[in-house]
C-alpha atoms as a PDB file:
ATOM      1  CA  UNK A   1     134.320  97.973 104.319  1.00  0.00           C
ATOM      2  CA  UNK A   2     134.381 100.241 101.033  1.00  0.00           C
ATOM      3  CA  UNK A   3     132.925  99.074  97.956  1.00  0.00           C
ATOM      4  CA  UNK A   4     135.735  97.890  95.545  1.00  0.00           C
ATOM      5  CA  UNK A   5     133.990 100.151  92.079  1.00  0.00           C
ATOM      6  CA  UNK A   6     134.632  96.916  89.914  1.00  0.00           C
ATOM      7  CA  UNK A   7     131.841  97.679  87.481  1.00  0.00           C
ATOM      8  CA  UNK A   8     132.988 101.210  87.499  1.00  0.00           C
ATOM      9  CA  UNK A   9     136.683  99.638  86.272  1.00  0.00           C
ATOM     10  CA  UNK A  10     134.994  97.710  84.058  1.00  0.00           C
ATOM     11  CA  UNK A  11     132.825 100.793  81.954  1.00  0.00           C
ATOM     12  CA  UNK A  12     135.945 102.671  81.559  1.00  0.00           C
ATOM     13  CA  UNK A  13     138.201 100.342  80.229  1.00  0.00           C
ATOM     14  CA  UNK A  14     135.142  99.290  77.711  1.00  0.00           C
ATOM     15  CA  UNK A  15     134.585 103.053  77.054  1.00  0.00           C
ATOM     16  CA  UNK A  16     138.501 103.791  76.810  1.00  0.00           C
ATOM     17  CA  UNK A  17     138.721 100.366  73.989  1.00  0.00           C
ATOM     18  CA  UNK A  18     135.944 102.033  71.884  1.00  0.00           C
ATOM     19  CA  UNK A  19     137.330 105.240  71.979  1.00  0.00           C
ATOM     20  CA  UNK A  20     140.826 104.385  70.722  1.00  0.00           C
ATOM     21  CA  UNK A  21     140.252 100.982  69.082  1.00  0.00           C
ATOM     22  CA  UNK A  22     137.186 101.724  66.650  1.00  0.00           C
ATOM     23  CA  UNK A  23     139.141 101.336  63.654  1.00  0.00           C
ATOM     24  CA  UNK A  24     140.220  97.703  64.982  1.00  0.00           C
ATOM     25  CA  UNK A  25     136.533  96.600  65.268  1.00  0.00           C
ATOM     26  CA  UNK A  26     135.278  97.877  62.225  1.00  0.00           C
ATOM     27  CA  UNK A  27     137.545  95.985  60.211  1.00  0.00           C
ATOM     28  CA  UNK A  28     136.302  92.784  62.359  1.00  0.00           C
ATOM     29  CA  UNK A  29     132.865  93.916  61.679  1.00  0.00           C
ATOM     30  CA  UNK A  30     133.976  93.900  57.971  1.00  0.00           C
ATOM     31  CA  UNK A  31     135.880  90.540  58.443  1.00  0.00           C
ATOM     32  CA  UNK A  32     133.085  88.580  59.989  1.00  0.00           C
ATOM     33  CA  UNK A  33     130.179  90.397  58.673  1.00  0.00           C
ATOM     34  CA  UNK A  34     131.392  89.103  55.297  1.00  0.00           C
ATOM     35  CA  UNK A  35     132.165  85.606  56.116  1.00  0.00           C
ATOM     36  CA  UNK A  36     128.498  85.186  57.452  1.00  0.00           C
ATOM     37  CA  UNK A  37     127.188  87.111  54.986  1.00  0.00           C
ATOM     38  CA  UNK A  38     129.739  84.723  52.139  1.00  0.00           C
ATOM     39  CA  UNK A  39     128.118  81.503  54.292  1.00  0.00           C
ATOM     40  CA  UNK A  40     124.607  82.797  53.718  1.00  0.00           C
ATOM     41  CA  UNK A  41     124.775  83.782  50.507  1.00  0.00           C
ATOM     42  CA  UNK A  42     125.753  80.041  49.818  1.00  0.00           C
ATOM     43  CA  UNK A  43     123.763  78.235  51.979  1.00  0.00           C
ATOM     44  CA  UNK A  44     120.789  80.448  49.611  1.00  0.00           C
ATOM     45  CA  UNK A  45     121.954  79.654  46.162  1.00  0.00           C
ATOM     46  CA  UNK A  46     121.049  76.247  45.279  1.00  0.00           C
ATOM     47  CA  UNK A  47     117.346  74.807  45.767  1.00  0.00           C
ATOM     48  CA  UNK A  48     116.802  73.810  49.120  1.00  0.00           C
ATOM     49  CA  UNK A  49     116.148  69.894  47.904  1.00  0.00           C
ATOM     50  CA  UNK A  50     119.689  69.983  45.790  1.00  0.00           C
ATOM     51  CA  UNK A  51     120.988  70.931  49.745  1.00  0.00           C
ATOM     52  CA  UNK A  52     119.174  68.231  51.024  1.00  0.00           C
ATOM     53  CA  UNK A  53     120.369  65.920  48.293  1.00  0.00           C
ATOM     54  CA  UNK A  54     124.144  67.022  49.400  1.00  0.00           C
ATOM     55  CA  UNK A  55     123.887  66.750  53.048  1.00  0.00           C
ATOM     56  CA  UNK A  56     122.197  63.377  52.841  1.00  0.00           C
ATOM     57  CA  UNK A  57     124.930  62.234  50.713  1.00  0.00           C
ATOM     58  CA  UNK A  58     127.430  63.926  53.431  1.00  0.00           C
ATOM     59  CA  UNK A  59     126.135  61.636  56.032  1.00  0.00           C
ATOM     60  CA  UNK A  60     125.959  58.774  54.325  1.00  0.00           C
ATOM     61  CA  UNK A  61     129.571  58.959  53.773  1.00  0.00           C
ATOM     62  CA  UNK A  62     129.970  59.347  57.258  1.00  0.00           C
ATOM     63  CA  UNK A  63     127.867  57.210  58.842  1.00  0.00           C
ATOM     64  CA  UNK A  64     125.871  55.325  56.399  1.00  0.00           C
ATOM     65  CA  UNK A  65     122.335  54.822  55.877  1.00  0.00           C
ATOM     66  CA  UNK A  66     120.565  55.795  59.675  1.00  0.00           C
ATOM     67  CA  UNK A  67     122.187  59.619  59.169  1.00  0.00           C
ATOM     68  CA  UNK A  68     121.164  59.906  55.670  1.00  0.00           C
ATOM     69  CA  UNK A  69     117.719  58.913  55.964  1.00  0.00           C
ATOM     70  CA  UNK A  70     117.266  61.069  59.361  1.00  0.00           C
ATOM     71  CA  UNK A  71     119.084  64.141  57.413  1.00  0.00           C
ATOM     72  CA  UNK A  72     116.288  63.537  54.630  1.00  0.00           C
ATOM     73  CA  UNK A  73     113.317  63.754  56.841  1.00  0.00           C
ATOM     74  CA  UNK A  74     114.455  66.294  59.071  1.00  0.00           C
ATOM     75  CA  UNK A  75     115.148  68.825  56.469  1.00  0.00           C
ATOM     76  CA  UNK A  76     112.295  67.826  54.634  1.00  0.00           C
ATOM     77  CA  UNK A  77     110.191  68.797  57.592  1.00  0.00           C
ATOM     78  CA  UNK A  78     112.142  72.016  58.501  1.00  0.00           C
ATOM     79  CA  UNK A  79     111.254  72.890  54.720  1.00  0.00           C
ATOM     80  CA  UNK A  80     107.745  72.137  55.249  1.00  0.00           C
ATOM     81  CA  UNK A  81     107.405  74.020  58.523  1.00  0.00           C
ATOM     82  CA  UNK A  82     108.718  77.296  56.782  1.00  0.00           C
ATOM     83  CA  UNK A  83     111.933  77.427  58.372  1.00  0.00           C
ATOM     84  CA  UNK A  84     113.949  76.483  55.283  1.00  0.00           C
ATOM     85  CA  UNK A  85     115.869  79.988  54.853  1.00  0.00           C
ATOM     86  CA  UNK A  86     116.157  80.913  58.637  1.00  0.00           C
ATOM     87  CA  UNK A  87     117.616  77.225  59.386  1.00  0.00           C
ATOM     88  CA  UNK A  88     120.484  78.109  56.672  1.00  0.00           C
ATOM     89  CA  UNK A  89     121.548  81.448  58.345  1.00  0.00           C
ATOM     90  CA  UNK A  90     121.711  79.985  61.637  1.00  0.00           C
ATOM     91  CA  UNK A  91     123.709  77.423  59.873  1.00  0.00           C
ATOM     92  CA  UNK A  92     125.681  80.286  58.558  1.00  0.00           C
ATOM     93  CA  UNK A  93     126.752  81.992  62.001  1.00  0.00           C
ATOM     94  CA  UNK A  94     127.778  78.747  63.235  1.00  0.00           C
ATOM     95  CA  UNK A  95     129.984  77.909  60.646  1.00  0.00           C
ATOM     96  CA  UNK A  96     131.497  81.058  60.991  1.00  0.00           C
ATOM     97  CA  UNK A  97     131.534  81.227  64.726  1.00  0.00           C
ATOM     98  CA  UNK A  98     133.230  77.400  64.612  1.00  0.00           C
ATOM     99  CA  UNK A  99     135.707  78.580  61.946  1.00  0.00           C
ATOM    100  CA  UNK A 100     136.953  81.155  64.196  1.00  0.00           C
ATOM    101  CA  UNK A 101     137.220  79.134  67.082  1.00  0.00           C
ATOM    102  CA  UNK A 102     139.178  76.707  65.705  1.00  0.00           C
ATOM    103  CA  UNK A 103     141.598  79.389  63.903  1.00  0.00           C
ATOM    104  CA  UNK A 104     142.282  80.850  67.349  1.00  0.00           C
ATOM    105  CA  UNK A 105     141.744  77.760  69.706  1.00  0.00           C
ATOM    106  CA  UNK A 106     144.374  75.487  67.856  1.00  0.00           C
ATOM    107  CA  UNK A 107     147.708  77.577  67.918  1.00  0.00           C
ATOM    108  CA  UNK A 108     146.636  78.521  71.582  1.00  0.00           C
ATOM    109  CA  UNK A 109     146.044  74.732  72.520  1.00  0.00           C
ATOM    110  CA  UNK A 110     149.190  73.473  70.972  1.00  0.00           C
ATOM    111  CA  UNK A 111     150.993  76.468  72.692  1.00  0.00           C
ATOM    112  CA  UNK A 112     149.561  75.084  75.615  1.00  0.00           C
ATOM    113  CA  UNK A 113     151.124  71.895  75.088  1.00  0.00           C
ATOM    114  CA  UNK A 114     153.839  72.853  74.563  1.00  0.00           C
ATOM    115  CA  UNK A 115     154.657  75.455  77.651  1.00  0.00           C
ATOM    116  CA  UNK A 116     153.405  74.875  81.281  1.00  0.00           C
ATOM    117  CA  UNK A 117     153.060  78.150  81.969  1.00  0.00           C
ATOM    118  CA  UNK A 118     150.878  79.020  79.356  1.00  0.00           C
ATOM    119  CA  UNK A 119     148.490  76.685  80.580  1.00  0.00           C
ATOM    120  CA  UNK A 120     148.685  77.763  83.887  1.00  0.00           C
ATOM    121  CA  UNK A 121     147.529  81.549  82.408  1.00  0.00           C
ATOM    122  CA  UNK A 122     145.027  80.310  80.135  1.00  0.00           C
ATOM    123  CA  UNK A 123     143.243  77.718  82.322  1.00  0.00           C
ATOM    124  CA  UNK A 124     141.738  80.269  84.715  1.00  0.00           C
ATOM    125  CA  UNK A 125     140.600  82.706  81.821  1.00  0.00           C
ATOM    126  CA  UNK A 126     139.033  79.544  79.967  1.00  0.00           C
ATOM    127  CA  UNK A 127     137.133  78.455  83.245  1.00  0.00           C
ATOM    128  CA  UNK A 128     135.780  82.362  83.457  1.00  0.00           C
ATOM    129  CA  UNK A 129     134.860  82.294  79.631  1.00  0.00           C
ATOM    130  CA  UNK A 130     132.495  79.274  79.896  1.00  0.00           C
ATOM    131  CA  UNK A 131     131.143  79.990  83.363  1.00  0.00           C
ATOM    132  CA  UNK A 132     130.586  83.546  82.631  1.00  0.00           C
ATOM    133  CA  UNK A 133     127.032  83.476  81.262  1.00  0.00           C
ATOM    134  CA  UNK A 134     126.602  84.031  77.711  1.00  0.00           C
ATOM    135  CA  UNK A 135     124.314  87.261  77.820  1.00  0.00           C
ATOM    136  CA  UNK A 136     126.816  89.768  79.873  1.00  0.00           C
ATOM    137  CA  UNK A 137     129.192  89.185  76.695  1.00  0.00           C
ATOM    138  CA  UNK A 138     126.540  90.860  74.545  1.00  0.00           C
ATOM    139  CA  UNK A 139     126.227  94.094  76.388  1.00  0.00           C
ATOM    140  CA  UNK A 140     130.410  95.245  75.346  1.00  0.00           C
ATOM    141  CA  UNK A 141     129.949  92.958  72.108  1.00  0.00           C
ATOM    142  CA  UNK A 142     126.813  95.782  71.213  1.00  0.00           C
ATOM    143  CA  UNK A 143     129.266  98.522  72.648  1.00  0.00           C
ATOM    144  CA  UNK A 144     132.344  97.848  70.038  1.00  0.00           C
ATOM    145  CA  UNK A 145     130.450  96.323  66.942  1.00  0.00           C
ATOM    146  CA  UNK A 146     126.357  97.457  67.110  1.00  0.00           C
ATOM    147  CA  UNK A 147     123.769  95.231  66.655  1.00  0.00           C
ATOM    148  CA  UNK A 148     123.874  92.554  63.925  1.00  0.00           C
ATOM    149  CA  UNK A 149     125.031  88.995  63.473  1.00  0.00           C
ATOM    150  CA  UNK A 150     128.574  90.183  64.125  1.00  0.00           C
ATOM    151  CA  UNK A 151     128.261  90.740  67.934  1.00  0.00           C
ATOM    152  CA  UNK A 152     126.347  87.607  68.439  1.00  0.00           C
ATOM    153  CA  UNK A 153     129.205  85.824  66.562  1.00  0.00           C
ATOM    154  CA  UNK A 154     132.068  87.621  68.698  1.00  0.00           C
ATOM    155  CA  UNK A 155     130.250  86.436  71.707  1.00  0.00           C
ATOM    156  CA  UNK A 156     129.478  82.647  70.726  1.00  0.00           C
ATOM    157  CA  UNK A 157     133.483  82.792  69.775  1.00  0.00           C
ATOM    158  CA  UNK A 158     134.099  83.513  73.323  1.00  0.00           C
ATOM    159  CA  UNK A 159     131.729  80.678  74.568  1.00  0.00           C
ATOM    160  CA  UNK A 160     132.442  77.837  72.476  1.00  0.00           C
ATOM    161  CA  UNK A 161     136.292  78.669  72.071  1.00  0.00           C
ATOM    162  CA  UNK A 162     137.674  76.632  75.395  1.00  0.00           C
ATOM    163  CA  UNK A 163     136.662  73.403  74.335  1.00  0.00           C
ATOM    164  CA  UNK A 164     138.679  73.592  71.183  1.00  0.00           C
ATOM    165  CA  UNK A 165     141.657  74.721  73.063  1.00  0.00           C
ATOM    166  CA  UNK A 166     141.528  72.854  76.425  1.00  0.00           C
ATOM    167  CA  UNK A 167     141.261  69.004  74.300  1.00  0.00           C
ATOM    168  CA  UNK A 168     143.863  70.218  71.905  1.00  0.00           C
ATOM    169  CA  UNK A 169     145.977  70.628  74.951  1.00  0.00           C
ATOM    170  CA  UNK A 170     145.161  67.400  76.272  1.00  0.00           C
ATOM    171  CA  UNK A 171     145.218  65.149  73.004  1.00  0.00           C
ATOM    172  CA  UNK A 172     148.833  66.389  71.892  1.00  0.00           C
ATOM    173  CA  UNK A 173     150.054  66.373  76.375  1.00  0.00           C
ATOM    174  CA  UNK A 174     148.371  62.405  75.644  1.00  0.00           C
ATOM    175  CA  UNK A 175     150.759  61.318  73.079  1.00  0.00           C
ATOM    176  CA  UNK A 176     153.253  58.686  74.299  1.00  0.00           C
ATOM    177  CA  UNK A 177     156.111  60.367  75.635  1.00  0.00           C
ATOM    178  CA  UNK A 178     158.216  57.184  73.988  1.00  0.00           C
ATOM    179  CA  UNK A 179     157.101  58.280  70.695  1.00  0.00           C
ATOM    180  CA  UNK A 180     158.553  61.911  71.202  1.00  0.00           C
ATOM    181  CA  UNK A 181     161.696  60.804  72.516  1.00  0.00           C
ATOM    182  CA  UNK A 182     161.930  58.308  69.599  1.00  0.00           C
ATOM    183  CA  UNK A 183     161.682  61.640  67.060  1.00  0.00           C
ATOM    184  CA  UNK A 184     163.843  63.157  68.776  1.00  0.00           C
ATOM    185  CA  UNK A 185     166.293  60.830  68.544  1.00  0.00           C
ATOM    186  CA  UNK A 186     166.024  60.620  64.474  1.00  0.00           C
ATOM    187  CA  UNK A 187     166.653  64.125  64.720  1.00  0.00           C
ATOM    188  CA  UNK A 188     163.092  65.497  64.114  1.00  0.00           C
ATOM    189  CA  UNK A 189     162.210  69.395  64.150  1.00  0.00           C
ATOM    190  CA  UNK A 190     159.764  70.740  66.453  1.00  0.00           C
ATOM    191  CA  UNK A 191     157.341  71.271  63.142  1.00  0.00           C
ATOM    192  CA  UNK A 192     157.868  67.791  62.294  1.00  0.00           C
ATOM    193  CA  UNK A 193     156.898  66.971  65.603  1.00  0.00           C
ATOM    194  CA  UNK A 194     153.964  68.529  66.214  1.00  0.00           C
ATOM    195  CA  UNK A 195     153.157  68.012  62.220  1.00  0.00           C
ATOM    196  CA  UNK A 196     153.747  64.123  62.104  1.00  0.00           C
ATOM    197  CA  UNK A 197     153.192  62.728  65.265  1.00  0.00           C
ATOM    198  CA  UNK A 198     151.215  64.812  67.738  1.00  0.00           C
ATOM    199  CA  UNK A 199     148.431  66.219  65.656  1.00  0.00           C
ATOM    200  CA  UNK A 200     147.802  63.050  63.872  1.00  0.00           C
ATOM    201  CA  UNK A 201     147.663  61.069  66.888  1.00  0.00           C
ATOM    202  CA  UNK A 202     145.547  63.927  68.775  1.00  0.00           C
ATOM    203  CA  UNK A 203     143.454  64.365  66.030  1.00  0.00           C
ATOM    204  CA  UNK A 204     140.122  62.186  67.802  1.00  0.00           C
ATOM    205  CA  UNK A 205     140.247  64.337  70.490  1.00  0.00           C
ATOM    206  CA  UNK A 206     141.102  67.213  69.200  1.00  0.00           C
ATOM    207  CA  UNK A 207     137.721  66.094  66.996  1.00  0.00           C
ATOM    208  CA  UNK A 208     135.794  65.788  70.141  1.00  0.00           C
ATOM    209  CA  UNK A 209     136.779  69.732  71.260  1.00  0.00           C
ATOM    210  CA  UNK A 210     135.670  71.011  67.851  1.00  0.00           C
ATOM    211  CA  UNK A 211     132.526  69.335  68.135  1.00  0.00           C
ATOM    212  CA  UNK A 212     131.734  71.128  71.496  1.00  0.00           C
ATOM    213  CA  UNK A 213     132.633  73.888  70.270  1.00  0.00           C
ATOM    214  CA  UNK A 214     129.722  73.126  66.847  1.00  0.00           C
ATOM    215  CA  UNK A 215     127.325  72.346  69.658  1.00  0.00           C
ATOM    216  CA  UNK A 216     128.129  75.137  72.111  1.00  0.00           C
ATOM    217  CA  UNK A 217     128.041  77.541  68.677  1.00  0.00           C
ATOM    218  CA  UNK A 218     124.715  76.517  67.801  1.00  0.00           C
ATOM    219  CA  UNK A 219     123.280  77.020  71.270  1.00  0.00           C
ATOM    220  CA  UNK A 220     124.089  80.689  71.410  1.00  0.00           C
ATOM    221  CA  UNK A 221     121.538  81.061  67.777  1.00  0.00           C
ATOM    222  CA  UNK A 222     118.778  82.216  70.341  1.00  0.00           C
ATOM    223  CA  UNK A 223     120.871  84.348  72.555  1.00  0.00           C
ATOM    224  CA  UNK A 224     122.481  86.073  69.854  1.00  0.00           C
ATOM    225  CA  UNK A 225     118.835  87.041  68.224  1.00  0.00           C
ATOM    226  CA  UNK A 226     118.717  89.764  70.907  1.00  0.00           C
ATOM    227  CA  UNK A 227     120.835  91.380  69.615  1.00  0.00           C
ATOM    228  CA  UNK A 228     119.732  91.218  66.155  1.00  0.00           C
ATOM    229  CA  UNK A 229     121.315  88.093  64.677  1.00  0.00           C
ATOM    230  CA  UNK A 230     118.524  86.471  62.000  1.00  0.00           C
ATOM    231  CA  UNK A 231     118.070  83.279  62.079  1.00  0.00           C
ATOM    232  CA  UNK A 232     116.112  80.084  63.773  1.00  0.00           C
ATOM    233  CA  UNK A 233     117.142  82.063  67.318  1.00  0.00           C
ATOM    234  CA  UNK A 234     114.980  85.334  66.383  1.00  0.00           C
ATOM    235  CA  UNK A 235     111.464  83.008  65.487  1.00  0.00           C
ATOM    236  CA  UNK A 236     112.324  81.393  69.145  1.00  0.00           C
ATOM    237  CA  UNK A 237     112.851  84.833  70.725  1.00  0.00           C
ATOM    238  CA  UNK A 238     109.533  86.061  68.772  1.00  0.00           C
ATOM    239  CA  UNK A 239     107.748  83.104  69.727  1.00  0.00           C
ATOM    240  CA  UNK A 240     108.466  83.624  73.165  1.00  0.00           C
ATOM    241  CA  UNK A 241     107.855  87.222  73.925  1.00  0.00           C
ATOM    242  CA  UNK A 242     104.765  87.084  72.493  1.00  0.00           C
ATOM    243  CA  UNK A 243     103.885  84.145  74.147  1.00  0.00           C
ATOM    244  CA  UNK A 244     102.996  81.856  70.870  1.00  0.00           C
ATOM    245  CA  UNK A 245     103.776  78.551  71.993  1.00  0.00           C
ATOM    246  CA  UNK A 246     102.894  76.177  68.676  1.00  0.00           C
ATOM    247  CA  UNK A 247     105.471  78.924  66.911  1.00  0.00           C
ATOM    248  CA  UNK A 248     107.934  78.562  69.748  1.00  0.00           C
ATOM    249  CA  UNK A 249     107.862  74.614  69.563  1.00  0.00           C
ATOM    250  CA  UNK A 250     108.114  74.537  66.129  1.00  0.00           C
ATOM    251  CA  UNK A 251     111.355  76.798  66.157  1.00  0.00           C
ATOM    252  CA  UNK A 252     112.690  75.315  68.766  1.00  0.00           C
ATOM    253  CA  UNK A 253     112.183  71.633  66.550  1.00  0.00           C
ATOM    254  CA  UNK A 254     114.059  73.085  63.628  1.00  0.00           C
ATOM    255  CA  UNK A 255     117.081  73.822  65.833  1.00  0.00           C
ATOM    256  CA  UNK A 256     116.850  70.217  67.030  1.00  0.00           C
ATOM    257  CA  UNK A 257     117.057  68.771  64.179  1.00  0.00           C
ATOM    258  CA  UNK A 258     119.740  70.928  62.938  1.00  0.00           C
ATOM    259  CA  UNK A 259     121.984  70.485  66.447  1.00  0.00           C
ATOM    260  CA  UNK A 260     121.490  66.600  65.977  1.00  0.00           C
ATOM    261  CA  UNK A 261     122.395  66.884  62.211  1.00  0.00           C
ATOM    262  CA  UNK A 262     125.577  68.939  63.171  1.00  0.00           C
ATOM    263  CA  UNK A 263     126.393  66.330  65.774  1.00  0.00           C
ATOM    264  CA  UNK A 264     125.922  63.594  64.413  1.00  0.00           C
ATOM    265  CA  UNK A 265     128.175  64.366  61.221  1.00  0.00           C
ATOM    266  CA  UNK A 266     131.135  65.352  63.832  1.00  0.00           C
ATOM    267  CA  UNK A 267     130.741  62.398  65.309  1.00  0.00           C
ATOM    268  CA  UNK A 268     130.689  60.096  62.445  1.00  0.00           C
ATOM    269  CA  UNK A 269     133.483  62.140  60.996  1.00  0.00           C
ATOM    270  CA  UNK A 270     135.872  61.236  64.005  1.00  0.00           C
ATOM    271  CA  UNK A 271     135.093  57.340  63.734  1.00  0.00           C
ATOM    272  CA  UNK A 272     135.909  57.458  59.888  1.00  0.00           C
ATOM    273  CA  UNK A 273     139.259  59.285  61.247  1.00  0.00           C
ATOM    274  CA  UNK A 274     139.711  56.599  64.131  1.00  0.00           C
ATOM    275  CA  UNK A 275     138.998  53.971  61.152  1.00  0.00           C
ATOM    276  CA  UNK A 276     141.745  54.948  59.471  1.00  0.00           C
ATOM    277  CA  UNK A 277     144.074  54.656  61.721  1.00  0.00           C
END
């Protein structure tokens, strides 16, 4: 039996999208490159105890005195290790990377609510987006935007994306059908709908997708320092080709700390919301 030339397939079409869709990725090289570089440039300004100050506070508010106190020492000791400015750009690419997901992953989940069969399209190319591992999107990532943060930000986009979508889906497909019908019957728009009803009530677990998407973000920092990206991921990668353990442990800690900070917040963030209602 003949080999089907699927990786053949596969170089041309990458080689035919760079050749006549260039101008389209530059200006999402601009687009992102600047957000990172707007996130960074942020993240540096202040002192890094003011940041500490504000993040403490931050958790506090959303989960009271446990968060705040843990947020204090862990920074604290990220500062004290050295990895004060490298923890904020990796904080930088994930904000970005989440920003993105959730700008795309939203309208596509509620569209999946909202039409069977675009569900039935998307849930196959979701299920090859997470399963696919993370490194093969780096390879046409470097083809269409170089090396840089930007590629490494295209392709944690990719992998944290489907939670976002698939629970924004589910949480809005949840809402009592009774509830809908009763709208309907008072003569609501679809906007008001979706606006007034399904959101709000989807909102915890639409919560939950975004923070699997945060987490998933964050653990593509070291993947995407192969390719460039600066932050907590390239001292791991460092550490580890050149076979300095302490370094790699203490790299490794800082991203820790910074993926139970990230959680944590989320978290407490979608009780306040539950609260509420």
């Amino acid at each position: 039996m003949p080999k089907i030339p699927l990786d053949q397939w596969i170089e041309k079409l990458v080689s035919f999208l760079a050749d006549n869709l260039q101008f389209l990725f530059d200006f999402f090289k601009m687009v992102i490159g600047g957000a990172v570089g707007a996130f960074s440039w942020v993240f540096h300004l202040l002192p890094f105890y003011v940041w500490i100050g504000i993040f403490a506070v931050i958790a506090y508010l959303v989960s009271r005195w446990g968060l705040a106190i843990f947020t204090v020492i862990g920074l604290l000791l990220i500062e004290n290790l050295g990895y004060w400015d490298h923890t904020m750009d990796s904080l930088a690419l994930v904000v970005t990377s989440t920003l993105i997901s959730i700008i795309v992953g939203l309208p596509l989940g509620i569209w999946c609510a909202r039409r069977d069969g675009v569900r039935n399209v998307l849930t196959p190319i979701l299920d090859f987006m997470q399963t696919m591992p993370a490194f093969v999107y780096l390879i046409p990532a470097v083809t269409f935007f170089g090396l840089g943060v930007v590629p490494g930000v295209i392709a944690s986009v990719i992998f944290a994306v489907p939670p976002t979508i698939r629970l924004t889906n589910l949480g809005i497909r949840q809402v009592s059908a009774e509830l809908v019908e009763a709208a309907d019957a008072f003569g609501s728009t679809p906007g008001q709908k979706l606006f007034k009803i399904q959101l709000p009530l989807a909102a915890p677990t639409i919560m939950a997708g975004i923070n699997q998407t945060v987490m998933l973000s964050l653990s593509m920092v070291v993947i995407a320092s192969m390719i460039g990206a600066q932050g907590l991921g390239a001292d791991v990668y460092k550490a580890v080709t050149q076979l300095k353990i302490g370094e790699g442990f203490q790299a490794g800690l800082a991203v820790v700390i910074l993926a139970i900070l990230l959680d944590r917040l989320s978290q407490g963030m979608m009780k306040k919301d539950k609260k509420r209602r």
